[in-house]
Protein backbone atom coordinates (compact mmCIF):
# COMPACT_ATOMS: atom_id res chain seq x y z
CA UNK A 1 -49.70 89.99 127.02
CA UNK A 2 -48.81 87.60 124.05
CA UNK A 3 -45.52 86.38 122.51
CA UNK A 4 -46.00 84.64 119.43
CA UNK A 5 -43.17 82.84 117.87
CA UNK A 6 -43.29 81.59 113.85
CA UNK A 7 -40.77 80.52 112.07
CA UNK A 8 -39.53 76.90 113.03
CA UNK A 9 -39.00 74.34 110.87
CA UNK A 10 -37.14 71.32 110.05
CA UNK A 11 -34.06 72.35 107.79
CA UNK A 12 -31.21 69.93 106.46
CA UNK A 13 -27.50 70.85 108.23
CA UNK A 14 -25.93 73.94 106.93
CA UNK A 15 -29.30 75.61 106.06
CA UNK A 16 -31.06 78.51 107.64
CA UNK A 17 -34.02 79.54 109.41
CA UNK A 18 -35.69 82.85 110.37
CA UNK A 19 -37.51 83.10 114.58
CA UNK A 20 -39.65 85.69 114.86
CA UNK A 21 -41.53 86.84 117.87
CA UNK A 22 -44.45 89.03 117.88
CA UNK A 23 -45.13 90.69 121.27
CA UNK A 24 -48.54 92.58 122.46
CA UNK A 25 -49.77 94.11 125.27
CA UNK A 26 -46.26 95.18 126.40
CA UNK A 27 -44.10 98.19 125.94
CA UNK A 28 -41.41 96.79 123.16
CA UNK A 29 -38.67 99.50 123.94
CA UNK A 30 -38.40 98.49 127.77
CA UNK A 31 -38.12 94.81 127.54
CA UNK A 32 -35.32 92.80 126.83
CA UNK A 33 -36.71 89.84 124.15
CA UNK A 34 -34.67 86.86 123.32
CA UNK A 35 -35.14 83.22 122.75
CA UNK A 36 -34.29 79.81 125.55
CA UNK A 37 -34.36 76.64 124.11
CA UNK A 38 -34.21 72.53 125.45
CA UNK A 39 -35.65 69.37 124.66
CA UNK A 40 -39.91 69.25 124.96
CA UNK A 41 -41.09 68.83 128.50
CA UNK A 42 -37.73 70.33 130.51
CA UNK A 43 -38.71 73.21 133.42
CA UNK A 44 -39.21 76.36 132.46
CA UNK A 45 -36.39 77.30 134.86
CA UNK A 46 -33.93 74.90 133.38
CA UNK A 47 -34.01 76.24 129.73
CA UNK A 48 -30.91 77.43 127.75
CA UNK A 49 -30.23 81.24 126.65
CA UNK A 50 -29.54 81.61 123.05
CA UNK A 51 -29.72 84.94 122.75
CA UNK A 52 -31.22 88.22 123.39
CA UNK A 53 -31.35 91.81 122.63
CA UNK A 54 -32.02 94.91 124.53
CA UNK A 55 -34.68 97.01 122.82
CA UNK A 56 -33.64 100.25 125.23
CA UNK A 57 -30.23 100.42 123.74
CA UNK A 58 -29.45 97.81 121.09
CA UNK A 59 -27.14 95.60 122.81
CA UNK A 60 -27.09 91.76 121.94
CA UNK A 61 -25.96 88.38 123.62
CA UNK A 62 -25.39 85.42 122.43
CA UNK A 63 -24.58 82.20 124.00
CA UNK A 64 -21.27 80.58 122.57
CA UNK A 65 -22.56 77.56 120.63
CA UNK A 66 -24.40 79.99 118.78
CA UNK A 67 -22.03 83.23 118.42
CA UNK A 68 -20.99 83.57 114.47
CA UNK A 69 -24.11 81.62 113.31
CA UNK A 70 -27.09 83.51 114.90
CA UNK A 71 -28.19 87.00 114.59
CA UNK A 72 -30.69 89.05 116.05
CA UNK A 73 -32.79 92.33 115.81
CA UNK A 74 -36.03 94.24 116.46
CA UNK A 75 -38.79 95.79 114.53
CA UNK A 76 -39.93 98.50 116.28
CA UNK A 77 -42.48 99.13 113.49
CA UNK A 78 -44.20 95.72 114.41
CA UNK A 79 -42.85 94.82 117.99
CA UNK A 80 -41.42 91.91 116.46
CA UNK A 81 -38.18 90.17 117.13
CA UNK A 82 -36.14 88.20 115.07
CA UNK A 83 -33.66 85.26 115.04
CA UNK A 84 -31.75 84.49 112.01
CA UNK A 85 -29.80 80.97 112.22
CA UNK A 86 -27.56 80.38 109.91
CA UNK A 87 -24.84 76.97 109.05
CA UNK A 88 -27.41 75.34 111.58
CA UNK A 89 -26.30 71.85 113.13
CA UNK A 90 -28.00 68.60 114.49
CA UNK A 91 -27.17 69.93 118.02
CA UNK A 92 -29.30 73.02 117.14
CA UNK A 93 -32.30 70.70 117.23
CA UNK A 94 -34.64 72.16 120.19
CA UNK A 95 -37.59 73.93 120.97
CA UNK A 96 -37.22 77.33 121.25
CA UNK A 97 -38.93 79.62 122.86
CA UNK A 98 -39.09 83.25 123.18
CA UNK A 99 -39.17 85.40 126.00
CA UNK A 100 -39.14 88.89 127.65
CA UNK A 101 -37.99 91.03 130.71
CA UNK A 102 -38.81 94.20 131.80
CA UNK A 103 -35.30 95.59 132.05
CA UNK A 104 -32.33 96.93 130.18
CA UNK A 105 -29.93 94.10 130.79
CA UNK A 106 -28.75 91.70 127.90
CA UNK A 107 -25.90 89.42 128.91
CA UNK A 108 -24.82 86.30 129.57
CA UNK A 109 -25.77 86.95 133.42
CA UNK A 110 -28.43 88.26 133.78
CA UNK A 111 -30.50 86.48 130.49
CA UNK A 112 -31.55 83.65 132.33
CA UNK A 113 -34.81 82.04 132.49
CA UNK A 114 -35.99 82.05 136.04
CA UNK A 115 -36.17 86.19 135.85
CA UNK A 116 -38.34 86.21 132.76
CA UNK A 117 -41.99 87.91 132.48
CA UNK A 118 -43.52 86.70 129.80
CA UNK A 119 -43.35 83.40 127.70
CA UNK A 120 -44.05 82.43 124.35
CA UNK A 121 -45.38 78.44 123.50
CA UNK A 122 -42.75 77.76 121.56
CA UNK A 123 -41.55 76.51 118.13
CA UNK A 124 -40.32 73.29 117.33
CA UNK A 125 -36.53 73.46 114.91
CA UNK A 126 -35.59 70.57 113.84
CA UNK A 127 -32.10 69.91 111.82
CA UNK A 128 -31.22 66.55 110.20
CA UNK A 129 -30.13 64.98 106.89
């Protein structure tokens, strides 16, 4: 199984960046993908939900500090997921890192990082003047 993520970058406040994930080895319509992100070095465990979608049915999540800014979707044609950030800020400054879960479950409770299956390395975004 691989989760490749492309798409970071270093962007100036107010810009945008594109996330994608490219999954293999797993079957795209029963996970739930989404991306976690923190500061280099922080547990696994400890990471931050961003934002997820449910490939069974559609549904999204997104955490708060992101909600109106982020969007996300699925490519079914290339079991590829991506994040669109838009009007980011300094405080989006992370690594982020995607990830996946064998269920049908996208929400703020049950999204969290201890109950994921598969990890991507992550990819360094970086906003400043």
């Amino acid at each position: 199984v691989q989760l490749v993520e492309s798409g970071g970058g270093s962007v100036q406040p107010g810009g945008s960046l594109t996330l994608s994930c490219t999954t293999s080895g797993i079957t795209f319509g029963n996970y739930v993908i989404g991306w976690f992100r923190d500061a280099p070095g922080k547990e696994r465990k400890d990471r931050k939900a961003v934002s997820c979608i449910g490939n069974s049915d559609g549904r999204t999540y997104f955490s708060d500090t992101v909600k109106g800014r982020f969007t996300i979707s699925s490519d079914f044609t290339k079991n590829t997921v991506h994040l669109q950030m838009n009007d980011l800020k300094p405080e989006d400054t992370a690594v982020y890192y995607c990830a996946a879960e064998l269920t049908w479950l996208c929400n703020a409770r049950d999204f969290i990082a201890r109950d994921m299956d598969w990890w991507g390395k992550g990819s360094q975004v970086t906003v400043s003047a």
